[in-house]
N, C-alpha and C. Protein backbone atom coordinates (compact mmCIF):
# COMPACT_ATOMS: atom_id res chain seq x y z
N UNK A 1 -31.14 81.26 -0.50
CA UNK A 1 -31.75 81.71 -1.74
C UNK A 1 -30.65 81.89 -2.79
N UNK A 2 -31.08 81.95 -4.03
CA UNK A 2 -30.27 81.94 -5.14
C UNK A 2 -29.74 83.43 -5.05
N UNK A 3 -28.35 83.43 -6.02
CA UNK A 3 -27.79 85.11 -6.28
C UNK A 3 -28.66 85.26 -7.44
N UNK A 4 -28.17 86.91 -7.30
CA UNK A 4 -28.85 87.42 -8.70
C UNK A 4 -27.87 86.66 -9.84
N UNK A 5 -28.54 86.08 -10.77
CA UNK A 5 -28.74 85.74 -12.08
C UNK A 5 -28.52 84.06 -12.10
N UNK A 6 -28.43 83.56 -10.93
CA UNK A 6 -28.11 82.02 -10.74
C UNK A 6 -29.14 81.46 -10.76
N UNK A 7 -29.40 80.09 -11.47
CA UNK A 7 -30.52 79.73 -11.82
C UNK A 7 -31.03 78.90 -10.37
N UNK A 8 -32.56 78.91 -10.21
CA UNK A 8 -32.83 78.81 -9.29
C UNK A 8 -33.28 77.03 -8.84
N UNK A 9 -33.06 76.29 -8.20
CA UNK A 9 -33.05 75.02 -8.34
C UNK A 9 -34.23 74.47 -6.99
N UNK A 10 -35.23 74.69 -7.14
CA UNK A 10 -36.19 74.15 -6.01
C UNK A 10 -35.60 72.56 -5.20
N UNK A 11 -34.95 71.76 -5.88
CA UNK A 11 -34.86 70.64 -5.92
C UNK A 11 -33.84 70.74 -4.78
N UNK A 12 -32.78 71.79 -4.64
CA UNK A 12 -31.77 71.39 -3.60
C UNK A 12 -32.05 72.28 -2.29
N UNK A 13 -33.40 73.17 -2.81
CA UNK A 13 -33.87 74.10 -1.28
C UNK A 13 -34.47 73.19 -0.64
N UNK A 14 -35.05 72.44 -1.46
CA UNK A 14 -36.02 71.10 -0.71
C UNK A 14 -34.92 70.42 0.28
N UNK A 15 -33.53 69.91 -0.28
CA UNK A 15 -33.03 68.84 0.59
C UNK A 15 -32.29 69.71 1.79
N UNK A 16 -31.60 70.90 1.41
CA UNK A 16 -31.04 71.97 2.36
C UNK A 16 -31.81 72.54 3.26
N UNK A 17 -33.78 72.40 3.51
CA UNK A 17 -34.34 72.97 3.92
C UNK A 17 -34.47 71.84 5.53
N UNK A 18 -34.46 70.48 5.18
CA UNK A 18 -34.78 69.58 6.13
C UNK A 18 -33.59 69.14 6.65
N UNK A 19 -33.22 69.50 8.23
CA UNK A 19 -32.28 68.93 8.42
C UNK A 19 -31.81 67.60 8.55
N UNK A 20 -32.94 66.61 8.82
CA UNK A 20 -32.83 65.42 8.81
C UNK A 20 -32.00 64.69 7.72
N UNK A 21 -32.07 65.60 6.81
CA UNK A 21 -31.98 64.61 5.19
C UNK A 21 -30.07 65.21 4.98
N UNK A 22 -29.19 64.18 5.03
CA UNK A 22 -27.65 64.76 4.57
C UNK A 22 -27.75 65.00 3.50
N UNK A 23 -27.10 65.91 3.36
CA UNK A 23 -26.68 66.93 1.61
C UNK A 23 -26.02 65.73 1.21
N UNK A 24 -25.62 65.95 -0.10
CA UNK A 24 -24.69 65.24 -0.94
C UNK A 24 -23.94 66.16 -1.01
N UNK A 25 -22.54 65.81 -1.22
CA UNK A 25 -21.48 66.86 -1.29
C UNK A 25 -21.55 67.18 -2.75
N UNK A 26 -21.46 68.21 -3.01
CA UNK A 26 -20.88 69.29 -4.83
C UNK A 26 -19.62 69.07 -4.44
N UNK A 27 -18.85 69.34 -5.48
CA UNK A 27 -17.50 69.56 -5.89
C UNK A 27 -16.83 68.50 -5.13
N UNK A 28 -16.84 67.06 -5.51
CA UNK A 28 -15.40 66.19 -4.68
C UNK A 28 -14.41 66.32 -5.58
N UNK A 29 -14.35 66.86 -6.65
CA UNK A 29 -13.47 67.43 -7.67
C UNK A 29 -13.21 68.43 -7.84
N UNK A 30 -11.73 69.03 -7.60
CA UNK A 30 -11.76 70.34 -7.81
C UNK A 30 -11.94 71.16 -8.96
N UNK A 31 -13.63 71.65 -8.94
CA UNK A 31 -13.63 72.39 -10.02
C UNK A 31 -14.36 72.27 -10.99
N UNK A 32 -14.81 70.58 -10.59
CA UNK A 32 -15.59 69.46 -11.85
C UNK A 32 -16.60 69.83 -12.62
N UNK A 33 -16.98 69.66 -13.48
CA UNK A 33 -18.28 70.01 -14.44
C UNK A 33 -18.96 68.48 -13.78
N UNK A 34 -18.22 67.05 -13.90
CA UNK A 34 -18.97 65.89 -13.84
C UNK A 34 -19.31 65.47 -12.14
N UNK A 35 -18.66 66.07 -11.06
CA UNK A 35 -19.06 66.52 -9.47
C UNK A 35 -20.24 67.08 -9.33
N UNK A 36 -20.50 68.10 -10.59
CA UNK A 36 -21.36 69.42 -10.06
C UNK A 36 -22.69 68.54 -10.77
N UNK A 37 -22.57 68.08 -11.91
CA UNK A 37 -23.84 67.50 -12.32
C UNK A 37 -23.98 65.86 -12.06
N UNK A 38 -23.44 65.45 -11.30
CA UNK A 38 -23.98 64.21 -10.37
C UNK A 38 -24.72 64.80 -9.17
N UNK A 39 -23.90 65.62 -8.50
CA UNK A 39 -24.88 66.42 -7.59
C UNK A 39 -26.18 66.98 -8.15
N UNK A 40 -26.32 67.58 -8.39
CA UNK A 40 -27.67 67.96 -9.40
C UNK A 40 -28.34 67.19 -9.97
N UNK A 41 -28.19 65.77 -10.39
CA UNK A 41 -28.86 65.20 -10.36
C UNK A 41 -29.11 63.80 -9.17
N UNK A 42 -28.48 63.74 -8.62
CA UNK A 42 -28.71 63.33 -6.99
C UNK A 42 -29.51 63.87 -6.25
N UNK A 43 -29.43 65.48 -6.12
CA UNK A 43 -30.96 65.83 -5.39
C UNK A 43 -31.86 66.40 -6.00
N UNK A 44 -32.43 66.02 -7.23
CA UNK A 44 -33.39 65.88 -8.11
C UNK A 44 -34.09 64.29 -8.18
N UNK A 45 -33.28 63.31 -7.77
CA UNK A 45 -33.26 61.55 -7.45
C UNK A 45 -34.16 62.06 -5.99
N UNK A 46 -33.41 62.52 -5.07
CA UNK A 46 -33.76 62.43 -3.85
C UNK A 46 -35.03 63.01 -3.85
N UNK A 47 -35.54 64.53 -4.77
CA UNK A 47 -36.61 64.95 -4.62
C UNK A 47 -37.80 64.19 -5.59
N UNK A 48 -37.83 63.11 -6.14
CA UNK A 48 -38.58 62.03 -6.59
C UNK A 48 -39.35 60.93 -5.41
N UNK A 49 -40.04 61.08 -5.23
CA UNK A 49 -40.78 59.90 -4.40
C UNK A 49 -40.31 58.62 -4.57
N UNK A 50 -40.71 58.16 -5.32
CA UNK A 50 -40.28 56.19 -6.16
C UNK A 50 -39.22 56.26 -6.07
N UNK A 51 -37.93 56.98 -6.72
CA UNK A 51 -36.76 56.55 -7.13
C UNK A 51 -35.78 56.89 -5.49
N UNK A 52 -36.61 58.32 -5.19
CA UNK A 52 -35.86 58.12 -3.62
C UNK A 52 -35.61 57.36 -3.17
N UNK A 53 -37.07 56.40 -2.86
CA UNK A 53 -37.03 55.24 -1.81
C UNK A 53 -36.28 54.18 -2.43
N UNK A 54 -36.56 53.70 -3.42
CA UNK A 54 -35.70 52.94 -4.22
C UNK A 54 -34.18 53.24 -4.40
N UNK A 55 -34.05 54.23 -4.54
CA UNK A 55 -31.83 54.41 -4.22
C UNK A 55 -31.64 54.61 -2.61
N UNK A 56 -32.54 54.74 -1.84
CA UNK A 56 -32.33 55.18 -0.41
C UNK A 56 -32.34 53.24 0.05
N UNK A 57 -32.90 52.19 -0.82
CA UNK A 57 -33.02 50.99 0.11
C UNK A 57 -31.68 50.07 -0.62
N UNK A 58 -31.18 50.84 -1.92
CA UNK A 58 -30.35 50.42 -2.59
C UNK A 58 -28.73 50.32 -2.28
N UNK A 59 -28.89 51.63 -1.58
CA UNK A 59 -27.60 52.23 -1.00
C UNK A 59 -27.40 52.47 0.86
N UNK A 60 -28.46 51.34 0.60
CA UNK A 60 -28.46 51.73 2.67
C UNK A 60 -28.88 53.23 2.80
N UNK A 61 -29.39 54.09 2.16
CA UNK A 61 -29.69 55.26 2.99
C UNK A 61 -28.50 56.01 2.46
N UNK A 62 -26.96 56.12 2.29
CA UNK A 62 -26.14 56.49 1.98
C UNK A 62 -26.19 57.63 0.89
N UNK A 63 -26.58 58.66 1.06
CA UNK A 63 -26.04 58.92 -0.55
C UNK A 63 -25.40 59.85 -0.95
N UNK A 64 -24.23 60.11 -0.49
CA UNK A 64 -23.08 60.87 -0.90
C UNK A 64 -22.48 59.01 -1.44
N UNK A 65 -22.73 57.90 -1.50
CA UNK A 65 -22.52 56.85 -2.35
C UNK A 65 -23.06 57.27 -3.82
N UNK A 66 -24.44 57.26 -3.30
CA UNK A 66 -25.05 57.21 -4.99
C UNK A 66 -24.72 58.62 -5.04
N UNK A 67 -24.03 59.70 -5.33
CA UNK A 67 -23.62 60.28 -5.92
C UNK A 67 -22.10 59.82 -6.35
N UNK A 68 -21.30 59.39 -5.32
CA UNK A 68 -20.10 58.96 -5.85
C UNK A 68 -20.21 57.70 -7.36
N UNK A 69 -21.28 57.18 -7.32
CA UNK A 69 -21.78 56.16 -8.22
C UNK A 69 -22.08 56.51 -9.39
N UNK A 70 -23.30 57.91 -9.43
CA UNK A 70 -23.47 58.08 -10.39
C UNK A 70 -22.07 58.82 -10.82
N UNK A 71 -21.45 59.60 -10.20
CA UNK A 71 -20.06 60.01 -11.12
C UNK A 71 -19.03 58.91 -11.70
N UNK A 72 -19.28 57.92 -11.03
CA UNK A 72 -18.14 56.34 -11.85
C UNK A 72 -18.98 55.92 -12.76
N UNK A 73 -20.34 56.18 -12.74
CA UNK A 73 -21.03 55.76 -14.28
C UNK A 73 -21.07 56.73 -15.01
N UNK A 74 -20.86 58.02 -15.03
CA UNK A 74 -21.53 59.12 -15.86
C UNK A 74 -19.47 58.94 -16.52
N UNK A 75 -18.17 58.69 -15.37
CA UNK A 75 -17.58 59.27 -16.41
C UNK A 75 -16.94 58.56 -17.27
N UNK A 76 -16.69 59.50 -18.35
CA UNK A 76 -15.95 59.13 -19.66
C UNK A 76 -14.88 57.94 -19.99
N UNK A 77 -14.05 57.56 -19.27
CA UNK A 77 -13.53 56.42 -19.19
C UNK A 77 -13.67 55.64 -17.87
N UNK A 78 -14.74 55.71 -17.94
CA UNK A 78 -15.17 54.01 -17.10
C UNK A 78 -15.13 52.91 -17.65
N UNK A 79 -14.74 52.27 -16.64
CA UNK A 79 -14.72 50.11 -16.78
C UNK A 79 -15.50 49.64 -15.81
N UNK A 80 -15.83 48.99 -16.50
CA UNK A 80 -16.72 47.83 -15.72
C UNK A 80 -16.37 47.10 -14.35
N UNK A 81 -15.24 46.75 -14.67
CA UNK A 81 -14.49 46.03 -13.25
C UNK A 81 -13.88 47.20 -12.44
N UNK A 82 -13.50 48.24 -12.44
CA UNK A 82 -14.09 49.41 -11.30
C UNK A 82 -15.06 49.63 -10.43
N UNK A 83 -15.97 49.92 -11.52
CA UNK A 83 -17.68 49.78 -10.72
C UNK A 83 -17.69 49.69 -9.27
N UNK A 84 -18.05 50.20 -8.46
CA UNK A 84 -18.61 49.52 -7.17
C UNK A 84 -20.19 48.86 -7.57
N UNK A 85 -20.25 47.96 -6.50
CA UNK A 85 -21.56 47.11 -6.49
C UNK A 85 -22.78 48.27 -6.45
N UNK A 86 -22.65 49.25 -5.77
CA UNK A 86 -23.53 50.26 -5.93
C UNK A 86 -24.17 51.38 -7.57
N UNK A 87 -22.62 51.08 -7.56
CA UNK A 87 -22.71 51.69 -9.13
C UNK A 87 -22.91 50.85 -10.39
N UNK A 88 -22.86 49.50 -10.52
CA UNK A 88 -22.91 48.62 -11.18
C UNK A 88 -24.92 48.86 -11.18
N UNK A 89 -25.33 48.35 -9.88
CA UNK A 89 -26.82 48.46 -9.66
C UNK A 89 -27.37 49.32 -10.03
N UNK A 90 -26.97 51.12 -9.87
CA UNK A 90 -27.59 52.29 -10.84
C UNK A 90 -27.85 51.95 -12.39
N UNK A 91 -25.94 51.37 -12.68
CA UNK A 91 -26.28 51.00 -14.25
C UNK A 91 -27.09 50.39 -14.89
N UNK A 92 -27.39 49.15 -14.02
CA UNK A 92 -28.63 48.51 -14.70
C UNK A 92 -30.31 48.85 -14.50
N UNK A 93 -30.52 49.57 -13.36
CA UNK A 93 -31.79 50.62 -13.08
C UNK A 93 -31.66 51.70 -14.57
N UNK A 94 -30.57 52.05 -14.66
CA UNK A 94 -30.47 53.03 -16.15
C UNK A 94 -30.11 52.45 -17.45
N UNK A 95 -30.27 51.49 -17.61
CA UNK A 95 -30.03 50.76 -19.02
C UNK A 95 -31.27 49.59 -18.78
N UNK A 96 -31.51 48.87 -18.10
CA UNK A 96 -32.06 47.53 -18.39
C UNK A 96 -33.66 47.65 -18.75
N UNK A 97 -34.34 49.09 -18.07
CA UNK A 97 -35.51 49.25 -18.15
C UNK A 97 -36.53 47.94 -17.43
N UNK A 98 -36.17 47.34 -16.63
CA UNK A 98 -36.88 46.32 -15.58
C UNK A 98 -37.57 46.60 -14.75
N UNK A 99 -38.99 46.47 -13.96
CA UNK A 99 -39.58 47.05 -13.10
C UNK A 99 -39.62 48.26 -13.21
N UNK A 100 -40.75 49.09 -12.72
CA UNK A 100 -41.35 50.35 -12.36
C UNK A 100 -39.98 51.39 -12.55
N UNK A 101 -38.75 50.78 -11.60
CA UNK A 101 -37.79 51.76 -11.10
C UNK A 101 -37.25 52.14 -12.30
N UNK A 102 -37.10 50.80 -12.97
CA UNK A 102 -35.80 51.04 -13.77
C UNK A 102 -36.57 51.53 -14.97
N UNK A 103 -37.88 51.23 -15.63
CA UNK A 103 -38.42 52.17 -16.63
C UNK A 103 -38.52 53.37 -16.33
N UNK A 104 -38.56 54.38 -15.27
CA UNK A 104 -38.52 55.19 -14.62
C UNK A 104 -37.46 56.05 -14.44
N UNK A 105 -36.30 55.30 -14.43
CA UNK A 105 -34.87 55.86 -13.63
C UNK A 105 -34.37 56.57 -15.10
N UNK A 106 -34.04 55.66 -16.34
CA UNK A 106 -33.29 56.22 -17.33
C UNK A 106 -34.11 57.41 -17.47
N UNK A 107 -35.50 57.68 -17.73
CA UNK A 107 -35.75 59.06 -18.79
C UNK A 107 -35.35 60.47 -17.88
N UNK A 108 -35.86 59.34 -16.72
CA UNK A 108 -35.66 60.69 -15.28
C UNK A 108 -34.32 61.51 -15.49
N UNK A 109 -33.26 60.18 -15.08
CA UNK A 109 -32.04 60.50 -15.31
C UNK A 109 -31.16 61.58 -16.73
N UNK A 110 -31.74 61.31 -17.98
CA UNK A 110 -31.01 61.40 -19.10
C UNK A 110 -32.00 62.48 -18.99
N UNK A 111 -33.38 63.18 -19.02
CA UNK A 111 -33.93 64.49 -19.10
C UNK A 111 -33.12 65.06 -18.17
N UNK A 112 -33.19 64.91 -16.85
CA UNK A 112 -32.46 65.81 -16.19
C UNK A 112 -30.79 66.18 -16.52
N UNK A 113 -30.49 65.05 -17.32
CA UNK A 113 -28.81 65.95 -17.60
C UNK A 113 -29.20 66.80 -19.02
N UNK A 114 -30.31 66.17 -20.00
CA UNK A 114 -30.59 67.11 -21.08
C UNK A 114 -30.85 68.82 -20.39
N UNK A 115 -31.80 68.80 -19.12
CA UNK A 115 -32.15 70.20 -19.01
C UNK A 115 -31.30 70.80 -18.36
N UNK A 116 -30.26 69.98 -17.79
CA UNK A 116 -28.81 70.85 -17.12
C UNK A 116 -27.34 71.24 -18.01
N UNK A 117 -27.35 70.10 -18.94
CA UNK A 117 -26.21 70.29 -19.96
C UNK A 117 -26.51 70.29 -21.25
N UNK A 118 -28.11 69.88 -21.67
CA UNK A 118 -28.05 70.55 -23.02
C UNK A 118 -28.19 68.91 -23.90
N UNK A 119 -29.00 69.15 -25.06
CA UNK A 119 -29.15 67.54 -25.56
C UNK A 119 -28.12 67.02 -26.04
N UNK A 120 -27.29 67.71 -26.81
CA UNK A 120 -25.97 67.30 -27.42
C UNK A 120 -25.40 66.64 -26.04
N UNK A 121 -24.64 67.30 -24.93
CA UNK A 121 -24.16 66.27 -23.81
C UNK A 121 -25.17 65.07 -23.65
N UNK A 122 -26.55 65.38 -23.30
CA UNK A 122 -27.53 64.13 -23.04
C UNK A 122 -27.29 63.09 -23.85
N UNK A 123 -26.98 63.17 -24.96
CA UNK A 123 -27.09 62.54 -25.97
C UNK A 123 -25.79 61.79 -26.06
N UNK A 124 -24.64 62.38 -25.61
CA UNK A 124 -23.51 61.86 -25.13
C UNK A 124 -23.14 61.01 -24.21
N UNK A 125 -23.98 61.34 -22.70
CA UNK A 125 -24.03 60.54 -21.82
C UNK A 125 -24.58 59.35 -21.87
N UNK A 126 -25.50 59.28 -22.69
CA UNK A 126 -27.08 58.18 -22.54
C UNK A 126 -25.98 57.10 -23.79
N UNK A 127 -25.74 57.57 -24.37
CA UNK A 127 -24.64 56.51 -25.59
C UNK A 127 -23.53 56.17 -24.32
N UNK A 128 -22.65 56.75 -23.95
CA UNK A 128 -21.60 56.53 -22.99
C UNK A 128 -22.33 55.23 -21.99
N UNK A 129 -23.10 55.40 -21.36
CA UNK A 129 -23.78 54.62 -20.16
C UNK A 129 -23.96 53.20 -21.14
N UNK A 130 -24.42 53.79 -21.90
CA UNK A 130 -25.54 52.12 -22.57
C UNK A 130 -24.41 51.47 -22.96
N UNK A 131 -22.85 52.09 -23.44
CA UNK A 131 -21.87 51.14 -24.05
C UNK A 131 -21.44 50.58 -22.64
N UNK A 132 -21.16 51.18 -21.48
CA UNK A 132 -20.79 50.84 -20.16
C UNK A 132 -21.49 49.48 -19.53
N UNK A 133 -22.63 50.02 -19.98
CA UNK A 133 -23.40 48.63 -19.31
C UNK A 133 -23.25 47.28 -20.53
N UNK A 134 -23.24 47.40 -21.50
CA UNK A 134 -22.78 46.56 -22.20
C UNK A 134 -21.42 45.75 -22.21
N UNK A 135 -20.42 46.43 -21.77
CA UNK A 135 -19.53 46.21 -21.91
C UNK A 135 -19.60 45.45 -20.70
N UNK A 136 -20.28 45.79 -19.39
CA UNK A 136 -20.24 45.20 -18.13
C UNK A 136 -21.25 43.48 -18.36
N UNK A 137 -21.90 43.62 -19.26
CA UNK A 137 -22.70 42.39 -19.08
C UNK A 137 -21.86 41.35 -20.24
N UNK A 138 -21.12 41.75 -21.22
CA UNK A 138 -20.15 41.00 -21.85
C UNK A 138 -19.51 40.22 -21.01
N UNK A 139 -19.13 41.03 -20.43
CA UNK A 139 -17.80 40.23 -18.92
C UNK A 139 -18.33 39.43 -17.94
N UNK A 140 -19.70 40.05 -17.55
CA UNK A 140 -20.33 39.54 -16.66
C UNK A 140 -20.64 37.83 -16.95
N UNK A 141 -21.02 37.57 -18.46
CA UNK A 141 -21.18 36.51 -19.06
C UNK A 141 -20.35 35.95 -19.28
N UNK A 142 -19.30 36.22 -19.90
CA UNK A 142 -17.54 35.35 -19.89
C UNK A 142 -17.65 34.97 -18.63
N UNK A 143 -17.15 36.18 -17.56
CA UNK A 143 -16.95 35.47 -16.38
C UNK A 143 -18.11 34.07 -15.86
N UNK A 144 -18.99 34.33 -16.20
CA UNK A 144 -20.06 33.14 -15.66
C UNK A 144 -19.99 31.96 -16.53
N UNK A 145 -19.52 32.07 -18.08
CA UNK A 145 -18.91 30.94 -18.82
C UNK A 145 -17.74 30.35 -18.35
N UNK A 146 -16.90 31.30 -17.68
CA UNK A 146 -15.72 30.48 -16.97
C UNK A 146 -15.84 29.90 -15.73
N UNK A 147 -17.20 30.26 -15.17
CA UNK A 147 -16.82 29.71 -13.81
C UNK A 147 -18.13 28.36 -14.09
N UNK A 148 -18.84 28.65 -14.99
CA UNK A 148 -19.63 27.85 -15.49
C UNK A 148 -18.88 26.22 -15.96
N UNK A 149 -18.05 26.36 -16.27
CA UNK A 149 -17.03 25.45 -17.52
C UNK A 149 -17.19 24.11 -16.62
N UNK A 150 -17.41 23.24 -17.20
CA UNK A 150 -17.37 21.83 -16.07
C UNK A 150 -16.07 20.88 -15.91
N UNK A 151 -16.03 20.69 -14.08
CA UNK A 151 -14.59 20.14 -14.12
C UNK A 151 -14.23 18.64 -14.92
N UNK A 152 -12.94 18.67 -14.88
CA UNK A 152 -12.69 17.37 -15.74
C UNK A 152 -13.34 16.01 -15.35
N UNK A 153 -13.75 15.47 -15.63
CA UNK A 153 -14.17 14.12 -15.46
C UNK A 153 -13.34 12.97 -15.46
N UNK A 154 -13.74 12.36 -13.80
CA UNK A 154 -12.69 11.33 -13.42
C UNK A 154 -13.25 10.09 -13.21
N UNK A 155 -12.52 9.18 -13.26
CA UNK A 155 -13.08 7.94 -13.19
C UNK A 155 -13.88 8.16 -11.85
N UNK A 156 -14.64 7.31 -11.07
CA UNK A 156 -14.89 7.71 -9.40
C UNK A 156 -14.22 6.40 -9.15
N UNK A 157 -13.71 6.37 -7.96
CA UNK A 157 -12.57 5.83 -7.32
C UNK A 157 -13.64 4.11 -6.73
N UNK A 158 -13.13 3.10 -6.78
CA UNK A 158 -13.93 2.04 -6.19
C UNK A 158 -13.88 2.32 -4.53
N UNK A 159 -15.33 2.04 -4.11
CA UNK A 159 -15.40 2.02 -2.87
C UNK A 159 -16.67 1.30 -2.05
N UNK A 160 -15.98 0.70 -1.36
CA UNK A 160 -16.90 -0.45 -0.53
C UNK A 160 -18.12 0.52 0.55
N UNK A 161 -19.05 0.19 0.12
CA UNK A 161 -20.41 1.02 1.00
C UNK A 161 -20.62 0.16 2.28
N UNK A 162 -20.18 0.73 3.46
CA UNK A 162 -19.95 -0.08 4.87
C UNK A 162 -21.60 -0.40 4.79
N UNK A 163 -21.85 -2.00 4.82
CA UNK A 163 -23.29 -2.53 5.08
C UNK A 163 -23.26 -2.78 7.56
N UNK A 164 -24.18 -2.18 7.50
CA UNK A 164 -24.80 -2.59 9.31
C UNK A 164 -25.17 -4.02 8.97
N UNK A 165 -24.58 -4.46 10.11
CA UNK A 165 -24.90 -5.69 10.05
C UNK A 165 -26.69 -6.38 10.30
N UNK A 166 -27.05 -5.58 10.78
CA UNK A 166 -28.38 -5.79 11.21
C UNK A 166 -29.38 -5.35 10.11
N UNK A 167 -28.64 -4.42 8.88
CA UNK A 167 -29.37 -4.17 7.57
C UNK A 167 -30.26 -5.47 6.77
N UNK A 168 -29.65 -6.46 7.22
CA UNK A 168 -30.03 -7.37 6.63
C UNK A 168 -31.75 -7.92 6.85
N UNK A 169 -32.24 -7.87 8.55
CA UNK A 169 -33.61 -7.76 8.81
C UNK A 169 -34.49 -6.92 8.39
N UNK A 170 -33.68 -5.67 7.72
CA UNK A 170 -34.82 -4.32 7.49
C UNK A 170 -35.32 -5.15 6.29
N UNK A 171 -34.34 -5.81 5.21
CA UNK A 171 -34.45 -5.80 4.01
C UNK A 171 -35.37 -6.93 3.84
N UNK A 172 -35.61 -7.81 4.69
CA UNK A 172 -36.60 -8.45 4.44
C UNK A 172 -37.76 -8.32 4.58
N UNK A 173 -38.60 -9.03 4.11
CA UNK A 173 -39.97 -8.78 3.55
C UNK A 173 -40.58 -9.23 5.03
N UNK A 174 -41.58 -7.96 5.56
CA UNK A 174 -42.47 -8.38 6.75
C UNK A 174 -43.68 -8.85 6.66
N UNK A 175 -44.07 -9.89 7.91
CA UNK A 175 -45.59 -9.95 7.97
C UNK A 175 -46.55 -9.42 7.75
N UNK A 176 -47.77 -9.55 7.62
CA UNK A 176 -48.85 -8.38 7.99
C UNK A 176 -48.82 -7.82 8.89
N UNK A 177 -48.78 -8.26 10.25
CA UNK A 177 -48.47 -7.67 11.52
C UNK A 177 -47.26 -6.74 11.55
N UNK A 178 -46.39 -6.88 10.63
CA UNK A 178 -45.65 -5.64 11.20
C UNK A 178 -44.19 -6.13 12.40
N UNK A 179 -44.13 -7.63 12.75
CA UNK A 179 -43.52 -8.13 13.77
C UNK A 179 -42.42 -9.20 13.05
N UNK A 180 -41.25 -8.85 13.57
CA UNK A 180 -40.25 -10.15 12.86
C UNK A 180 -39.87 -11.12 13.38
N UNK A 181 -39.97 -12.15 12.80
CA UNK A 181 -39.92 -13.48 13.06
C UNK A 181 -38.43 -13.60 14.39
């Protein structure tokens, strides 16, 4: 149960109550403001039906990942080519608005940091993310223009197509019957 005057969070009695279900770790930072509210909003994710199952099939089940994920997207100087593949995939569930999940995931996501840190941060984060993912699909596209690029063009080399000697009966024209002369 909560101390006196600590705000009370149903969302993490739920995941602390079932043993089946692993915690996500708080604090992999000593001390963090951006540890404490990835956690917090990780088992607020987890206590969602849809988006559960959906980050639970995303991340193998893992999710002291998708918390490590959402903290490489939430922080402040992130790059794109960092990213893990896990965290790259949140980003676009939270920017692209595609399918059920992903119309779903951003408001989920960006209310819940508004009602934990306040709209001014929300408002901070949700700009931060959207330049992140931008910046990731810039590259994403170069890179696919470069690997896209077509190789040089060469003469093709002369070369004799080995004929079977017996090719020569197919190529003629058969009876009605079907039987060669």
């Amino acid at each position: 149960m909560p101390e006196a005057g600590a705000p009370y969070n149903m969302y993490l009695e739920y995941i602390f109550k079932d043993p089946s279900m692993s915690a996500p770790f708080a604090n992999s930072a000593a001390g963090g403001a951006l540890p404490r509210l990835a956690f917090e909003i990780t088992a607020q994710l987890r206590a969602d039906g849809h988006l559960c199952n959906v980050l639970t099939h995303v991340s193998s089940g893992d999710w002291r990942a998708v918390e490590q994920a959402m903290i490489a997207v939430l922080k402040p100087r992130a790059r794109p080519e960092t990213l893990s593949k896990l965290a790259g995939n949140l980003l676009e569930l939270l920017c692209d608005d595609r399918g059920v999940a992903g119309r779903a995931m951003r408001p989920f996501v960006f209310q819940a940091i508004g009602r934990i840190t306040g709209s001014a941060e929300m408002t901070r984060h949700e700009a931060r993310v959207r330049r992140l993912r931008r910046r990731m699909s810039v590259e994403s596209h170069a890179g696919l223009a470069a690997a896209a690029a077509p190789a040089p063009i060469r003469a093709p080399a002369a070369r004799r197509i080995p004929v079977h000697p017996l090719s020569s009966i197919a190529a003629q024209p058969r009876p009605a019957n079907g039987v060669h002369p």
